[in-house]
C-alpha atoms as a PDB file:
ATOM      1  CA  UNK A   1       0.000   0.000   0.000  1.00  0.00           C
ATOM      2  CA  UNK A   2       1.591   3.649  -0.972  1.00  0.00           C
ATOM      3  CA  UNK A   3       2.013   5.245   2.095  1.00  0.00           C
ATOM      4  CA  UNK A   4      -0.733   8.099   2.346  1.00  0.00           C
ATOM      5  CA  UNK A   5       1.110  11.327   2.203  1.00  0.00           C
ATOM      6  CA  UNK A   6       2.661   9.863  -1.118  1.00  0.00           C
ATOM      7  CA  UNK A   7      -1.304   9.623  -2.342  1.00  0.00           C
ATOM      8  CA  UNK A   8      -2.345  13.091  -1.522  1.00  0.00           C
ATOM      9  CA  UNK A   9       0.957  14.670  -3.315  1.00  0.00           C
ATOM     10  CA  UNK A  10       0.054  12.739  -6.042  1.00  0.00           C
ATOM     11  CA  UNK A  11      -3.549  13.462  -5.739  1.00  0.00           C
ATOM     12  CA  UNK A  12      -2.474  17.241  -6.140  1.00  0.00           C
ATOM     13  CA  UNK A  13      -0.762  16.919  -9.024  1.00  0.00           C
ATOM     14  CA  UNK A  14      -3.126  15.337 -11.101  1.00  0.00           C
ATOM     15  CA  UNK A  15      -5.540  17.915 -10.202  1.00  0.00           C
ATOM     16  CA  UNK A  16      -3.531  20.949 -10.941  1.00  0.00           C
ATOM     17  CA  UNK A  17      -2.127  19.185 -13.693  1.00  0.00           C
ATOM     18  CA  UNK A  18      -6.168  18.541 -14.711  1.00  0.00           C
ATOM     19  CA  UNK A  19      -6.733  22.135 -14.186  1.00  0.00           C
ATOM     20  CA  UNK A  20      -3.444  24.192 -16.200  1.00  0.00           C
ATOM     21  CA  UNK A  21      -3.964  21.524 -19.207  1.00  0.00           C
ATOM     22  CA  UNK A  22      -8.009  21.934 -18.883  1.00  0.00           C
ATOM     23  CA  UNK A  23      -7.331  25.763 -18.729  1.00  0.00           C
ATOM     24  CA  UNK A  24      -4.827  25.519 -21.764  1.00  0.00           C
ATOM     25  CA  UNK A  25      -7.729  23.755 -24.201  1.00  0.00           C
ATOM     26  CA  UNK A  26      -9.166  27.191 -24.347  1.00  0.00           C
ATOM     27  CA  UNK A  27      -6.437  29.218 -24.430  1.00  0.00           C
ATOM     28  CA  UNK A  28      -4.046  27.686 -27.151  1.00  0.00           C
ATOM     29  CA  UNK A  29      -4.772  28.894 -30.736  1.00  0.00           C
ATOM     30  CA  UNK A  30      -3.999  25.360 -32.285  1.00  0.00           C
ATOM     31  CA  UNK A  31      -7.402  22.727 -33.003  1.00  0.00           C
ATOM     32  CA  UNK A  32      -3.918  19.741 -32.671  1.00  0.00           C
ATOM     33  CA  UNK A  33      -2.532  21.529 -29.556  1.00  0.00           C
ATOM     34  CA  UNK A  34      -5.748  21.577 -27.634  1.00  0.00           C
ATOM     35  CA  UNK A  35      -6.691  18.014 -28.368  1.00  0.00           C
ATOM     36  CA  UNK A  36      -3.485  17.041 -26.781  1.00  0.00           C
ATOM     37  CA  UNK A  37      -4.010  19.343 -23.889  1.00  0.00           C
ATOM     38  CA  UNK A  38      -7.787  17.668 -23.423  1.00  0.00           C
ATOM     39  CA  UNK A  39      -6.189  13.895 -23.766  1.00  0.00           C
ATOM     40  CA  UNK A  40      -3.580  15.294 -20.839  1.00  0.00           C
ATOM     41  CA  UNK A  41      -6.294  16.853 -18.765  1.00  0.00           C
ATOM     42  CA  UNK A  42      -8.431  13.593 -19.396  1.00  0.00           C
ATOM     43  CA  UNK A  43      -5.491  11.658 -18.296  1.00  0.00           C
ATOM     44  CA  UNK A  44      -4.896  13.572 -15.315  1.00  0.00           C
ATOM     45  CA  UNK A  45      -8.412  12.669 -14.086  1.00  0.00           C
ATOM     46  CA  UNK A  46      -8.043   9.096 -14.659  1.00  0.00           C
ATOM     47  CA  UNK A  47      -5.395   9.093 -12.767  1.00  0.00           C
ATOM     48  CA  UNK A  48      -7.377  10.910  -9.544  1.00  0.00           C
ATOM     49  CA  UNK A  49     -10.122   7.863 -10.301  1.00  0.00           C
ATOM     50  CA  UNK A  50      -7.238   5.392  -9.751  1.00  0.00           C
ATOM     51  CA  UNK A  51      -5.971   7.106  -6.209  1.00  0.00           C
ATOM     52  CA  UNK A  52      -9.589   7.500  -5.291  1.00  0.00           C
ATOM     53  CA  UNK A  53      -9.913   3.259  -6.048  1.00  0.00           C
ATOM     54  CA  UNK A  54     -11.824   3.448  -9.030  1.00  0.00           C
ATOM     55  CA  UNK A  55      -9.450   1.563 -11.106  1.00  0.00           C
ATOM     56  CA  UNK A  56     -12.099   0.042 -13.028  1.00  0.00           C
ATOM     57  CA  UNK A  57     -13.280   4.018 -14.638  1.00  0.00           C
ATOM     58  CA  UNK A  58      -9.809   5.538 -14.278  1.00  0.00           C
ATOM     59  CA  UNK A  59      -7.988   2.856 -16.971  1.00  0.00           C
ATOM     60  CA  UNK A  60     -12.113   3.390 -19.180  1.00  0.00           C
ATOM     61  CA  UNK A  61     -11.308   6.846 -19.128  1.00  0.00           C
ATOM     62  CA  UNK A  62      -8.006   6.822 -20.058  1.00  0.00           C
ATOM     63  CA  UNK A  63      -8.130   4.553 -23.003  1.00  0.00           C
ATOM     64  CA  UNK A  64     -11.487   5.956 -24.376  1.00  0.00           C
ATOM     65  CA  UNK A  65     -10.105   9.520 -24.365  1.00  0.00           C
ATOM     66  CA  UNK A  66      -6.852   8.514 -25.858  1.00  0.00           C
ATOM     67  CA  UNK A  67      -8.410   7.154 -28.536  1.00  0.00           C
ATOM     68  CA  UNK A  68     -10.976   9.651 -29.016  1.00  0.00           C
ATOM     69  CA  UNK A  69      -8.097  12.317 -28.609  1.00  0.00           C
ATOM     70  CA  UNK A  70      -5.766  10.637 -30.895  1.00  0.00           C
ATOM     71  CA  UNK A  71      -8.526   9.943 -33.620  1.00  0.00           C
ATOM     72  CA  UNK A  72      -9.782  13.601 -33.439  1.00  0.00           C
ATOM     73  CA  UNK A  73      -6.071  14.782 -34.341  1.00  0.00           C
ATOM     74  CA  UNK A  74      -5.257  12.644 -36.813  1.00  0.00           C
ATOM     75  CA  UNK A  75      -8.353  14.018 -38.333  1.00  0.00           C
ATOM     76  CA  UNK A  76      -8.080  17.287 -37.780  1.00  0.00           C
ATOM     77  CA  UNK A  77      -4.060  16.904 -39.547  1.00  0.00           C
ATOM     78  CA  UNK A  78      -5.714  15.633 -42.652  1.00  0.00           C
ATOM     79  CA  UNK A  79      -8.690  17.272 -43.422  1.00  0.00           C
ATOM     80  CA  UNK A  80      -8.599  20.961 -42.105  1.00  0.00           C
ATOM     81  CA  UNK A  81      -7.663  23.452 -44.085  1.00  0.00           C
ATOM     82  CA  UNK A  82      -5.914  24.777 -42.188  1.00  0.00           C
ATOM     83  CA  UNK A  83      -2.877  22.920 -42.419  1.00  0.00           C
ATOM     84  CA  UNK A  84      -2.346  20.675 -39.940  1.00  0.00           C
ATOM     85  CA  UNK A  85      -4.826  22.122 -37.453  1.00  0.00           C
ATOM     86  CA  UNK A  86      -1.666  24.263 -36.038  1.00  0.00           C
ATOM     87  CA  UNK A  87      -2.223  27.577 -37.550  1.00  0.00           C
ATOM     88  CA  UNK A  88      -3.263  30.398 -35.374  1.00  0.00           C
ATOM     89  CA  UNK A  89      -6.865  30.469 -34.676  1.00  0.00           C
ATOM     90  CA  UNK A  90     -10.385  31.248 -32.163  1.00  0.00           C
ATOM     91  CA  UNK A  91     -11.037  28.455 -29.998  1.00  0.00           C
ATOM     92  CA  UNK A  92     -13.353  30.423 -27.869  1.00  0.00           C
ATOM     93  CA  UNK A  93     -16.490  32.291 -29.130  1.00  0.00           C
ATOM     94  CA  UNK A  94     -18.763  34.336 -26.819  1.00  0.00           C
ATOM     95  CA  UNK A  95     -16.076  35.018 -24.718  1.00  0.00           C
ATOM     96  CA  UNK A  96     -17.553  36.973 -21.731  1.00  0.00           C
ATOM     97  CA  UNK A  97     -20.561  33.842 -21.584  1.00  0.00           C
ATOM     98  CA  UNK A  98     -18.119  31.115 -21.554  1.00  0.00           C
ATOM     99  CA  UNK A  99     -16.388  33.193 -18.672  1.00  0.00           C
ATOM    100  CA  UNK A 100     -19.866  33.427 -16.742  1.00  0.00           C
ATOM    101  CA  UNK A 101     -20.832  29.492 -17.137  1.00  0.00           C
ATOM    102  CA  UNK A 102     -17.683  28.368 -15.863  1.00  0.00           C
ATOM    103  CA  UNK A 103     -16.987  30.492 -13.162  1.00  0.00           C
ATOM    104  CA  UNK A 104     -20.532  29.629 -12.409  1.00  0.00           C
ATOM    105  CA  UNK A 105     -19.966  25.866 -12.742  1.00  0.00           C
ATOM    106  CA  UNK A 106     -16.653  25.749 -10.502  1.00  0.00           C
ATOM    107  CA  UNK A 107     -18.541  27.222  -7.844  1.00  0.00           C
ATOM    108  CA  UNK A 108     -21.417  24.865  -7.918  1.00  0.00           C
ATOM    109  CA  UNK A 109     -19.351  21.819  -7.901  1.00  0.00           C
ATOM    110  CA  UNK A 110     -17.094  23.626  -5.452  1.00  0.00           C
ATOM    111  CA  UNK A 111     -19.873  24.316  -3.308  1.00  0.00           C
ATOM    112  CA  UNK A 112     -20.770  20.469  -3.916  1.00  0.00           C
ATOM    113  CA  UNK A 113     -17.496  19.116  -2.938  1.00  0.00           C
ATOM    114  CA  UNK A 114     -17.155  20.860  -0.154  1.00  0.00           C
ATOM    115  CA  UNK A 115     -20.512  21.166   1.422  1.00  0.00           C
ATOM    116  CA  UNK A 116     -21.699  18.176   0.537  1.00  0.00           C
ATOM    117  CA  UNK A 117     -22.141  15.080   3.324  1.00  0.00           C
ATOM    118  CA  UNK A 118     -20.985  12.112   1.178  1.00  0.00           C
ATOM    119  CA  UNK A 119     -21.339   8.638   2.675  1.00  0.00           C
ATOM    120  CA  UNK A 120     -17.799   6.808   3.812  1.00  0.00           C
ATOM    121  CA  UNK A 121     -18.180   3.179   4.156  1.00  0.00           C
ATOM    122  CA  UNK A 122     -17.052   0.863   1.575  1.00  0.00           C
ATOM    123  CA  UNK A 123     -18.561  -0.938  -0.970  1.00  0.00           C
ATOM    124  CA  UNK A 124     -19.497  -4.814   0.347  1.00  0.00           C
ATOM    125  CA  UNK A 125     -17.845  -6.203  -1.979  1.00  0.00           C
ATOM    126  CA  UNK A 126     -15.400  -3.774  -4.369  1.00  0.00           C
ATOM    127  CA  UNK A 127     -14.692  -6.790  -6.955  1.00  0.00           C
ATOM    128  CA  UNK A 128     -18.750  -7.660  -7.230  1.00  0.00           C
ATOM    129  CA  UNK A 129     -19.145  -3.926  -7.972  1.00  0.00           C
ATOM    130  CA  UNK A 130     -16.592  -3.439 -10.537  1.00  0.00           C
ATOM    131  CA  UNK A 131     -17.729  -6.305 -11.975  1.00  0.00           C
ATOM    132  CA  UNK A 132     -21.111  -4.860 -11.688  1.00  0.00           C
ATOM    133  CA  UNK A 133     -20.007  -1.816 -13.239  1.00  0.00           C
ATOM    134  CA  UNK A 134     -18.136  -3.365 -16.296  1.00  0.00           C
ATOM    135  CA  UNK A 135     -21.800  -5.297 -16.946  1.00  0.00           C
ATOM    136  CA  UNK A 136     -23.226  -2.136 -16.859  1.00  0.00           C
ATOM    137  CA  UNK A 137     -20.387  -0.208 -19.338  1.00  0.00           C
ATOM    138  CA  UNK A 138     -20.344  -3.153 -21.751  1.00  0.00           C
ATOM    139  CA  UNK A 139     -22.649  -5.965 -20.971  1.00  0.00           C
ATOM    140  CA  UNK A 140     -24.755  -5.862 -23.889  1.00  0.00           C
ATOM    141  CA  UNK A 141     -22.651  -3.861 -26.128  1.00  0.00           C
ATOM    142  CA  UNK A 142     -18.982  -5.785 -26.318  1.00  0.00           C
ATOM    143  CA  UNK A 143     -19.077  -6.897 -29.435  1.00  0.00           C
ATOM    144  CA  UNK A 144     -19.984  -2.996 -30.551  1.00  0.00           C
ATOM    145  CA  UNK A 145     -17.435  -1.832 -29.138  1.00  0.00           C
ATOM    146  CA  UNK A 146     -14.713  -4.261 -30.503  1.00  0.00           C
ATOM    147  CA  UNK A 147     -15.902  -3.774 -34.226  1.00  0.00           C
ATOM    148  CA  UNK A 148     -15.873  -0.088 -33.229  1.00  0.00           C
ATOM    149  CA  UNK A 149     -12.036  -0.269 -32.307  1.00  0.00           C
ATOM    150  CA  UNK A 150     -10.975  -2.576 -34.474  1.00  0.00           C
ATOM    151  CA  UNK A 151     -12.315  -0.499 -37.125  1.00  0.00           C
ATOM    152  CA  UNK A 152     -11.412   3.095 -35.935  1.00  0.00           C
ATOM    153  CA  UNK A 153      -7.893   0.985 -35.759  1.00  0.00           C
ATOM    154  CA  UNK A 154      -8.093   0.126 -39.736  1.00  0.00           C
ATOM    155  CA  UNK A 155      -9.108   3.322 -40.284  1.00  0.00           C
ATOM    156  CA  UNK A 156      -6.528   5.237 -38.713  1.00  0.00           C
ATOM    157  CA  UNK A 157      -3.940   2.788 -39.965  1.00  0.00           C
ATOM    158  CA  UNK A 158      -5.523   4.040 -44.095  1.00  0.00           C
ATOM    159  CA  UNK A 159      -5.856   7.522 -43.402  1.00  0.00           C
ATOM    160  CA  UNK A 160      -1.947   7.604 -42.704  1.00  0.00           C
ATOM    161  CA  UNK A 161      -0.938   5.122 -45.242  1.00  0.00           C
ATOM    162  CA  UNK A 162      -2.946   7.183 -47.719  1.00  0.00           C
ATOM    163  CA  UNK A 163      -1.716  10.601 -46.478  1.00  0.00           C
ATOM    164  CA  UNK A 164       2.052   9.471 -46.922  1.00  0.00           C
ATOM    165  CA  UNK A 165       4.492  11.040 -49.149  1.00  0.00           C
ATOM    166  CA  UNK A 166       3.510   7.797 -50.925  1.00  0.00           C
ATOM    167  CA  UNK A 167       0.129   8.277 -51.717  1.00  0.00           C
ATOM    168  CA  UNK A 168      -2.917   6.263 -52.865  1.00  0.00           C
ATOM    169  CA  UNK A 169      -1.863   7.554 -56.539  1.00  0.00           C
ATOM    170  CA  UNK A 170       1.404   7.794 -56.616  1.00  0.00           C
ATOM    171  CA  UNK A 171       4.495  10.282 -55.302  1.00  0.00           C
ATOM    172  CA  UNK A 172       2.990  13.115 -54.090  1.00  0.00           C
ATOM    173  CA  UNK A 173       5.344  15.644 -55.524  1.00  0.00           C
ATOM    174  CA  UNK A 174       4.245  14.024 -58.890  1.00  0.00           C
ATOM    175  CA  UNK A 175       0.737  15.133 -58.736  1.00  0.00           C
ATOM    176  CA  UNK A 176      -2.236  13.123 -58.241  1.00  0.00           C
ATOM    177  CA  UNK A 177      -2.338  10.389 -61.005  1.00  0.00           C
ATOM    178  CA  UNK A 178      -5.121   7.433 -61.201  1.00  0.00           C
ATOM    179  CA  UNK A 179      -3.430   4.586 -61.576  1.00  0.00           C
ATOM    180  CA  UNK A 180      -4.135   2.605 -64.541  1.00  0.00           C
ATOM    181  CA  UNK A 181      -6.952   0.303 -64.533  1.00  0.00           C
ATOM    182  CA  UNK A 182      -5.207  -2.695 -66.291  1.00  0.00           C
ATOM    183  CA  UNK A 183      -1.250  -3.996 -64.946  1.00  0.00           C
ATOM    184  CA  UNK A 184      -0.331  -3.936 -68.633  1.00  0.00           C
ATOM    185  CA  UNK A 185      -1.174  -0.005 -69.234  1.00  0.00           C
ATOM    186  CA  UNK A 186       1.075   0.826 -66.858  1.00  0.00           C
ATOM    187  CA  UNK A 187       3.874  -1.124 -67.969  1.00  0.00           C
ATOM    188  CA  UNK A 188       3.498   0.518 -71.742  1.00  0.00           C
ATOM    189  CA  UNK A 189       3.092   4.308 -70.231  1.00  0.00           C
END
């Protein structure tokens, strides 16, 4: 067992860490850059489920947002035009609202954390609720989800093959050139 001084350092660096990186989504001028920063504020949370003993939604949360992170760059790298998602742009709009709703939301949940009487005994049994849990997250839906990834997988795995200096068609510093539609009409041209 990590001794419990160890746990609340830790515990405060994940949350300022949270916090500066969940701060930095809305202040960096790159779509790419504040992906990354939501994946590292993302992370930072799992990691305060996993000190908190929620290993079970910590590791969920980490792997679903690194994918979804990961996906939403990749993306963003191939099909903005802006290129590469990492030229200078507004990531906030209604600037003076978006102020107002989450100062107002911090306070609530603020007010929440630390007014709030929340119950301290343990779970029965932690292993029959995880496992409780996981039924819940994927019980009917497994299969979904491993098409889903193994797919989003073969996708990612195209979109850079095609986006290579290679290309679907050819070098890319050649042009874009179908390719011929018989072996033999290539050979001749």
């Amino acid at each position: 067992m990590i001794p419990t001084p160890l746990v609340d350092a830790a515990f405060f660096v994940f949350a300022a860490g949270a916090i500066v990186t969940g701060y930095r989504v809305f202040r960096t001028d790159s779509m790419v850059r504040a992906a990354f920063y939501l994946l590292a504020s993302f992370s930072a949370v799992g990691g305060i489920l996993v000190l908190l003993g929620s290993e079970f939604l910590g590791m969920v949360l980490l792997l679903m947002m690194a994918g979804e992170m990961l996906i939403m760059a990749i993306v963003m790298v191939m099909y903005m035009m802006n290129p590469a998602g990492l030229n200078p742009m507004t990531m906030v709009h209604q600037n003076r609202v978006a102020a107002v709703a989450g100062l107002a939301a911090f306070l609530a949940l603020a007010a929440v954390g630390l007014l709030g009487d929340f119950p301290d005994r343990p779970a029965p049994q932690p292993a029959l609720a995880t496992e409780e849990l996981g039924i819940e997250l994927l019980g009917d839906s497994m299969l979904v989800f491993q098409t889903a990834g193994v797919t989003l997988l073969s996708t990612m795995i195209g979109a850079v093959a095609i986006a290579g200096r290679r290309g679907r068609s050819g070098s890319a510093e050649d042009g874009s050139i179908e390719p011929a539609l018989q072996p033999d009409e290539e050979d001749a041209a």
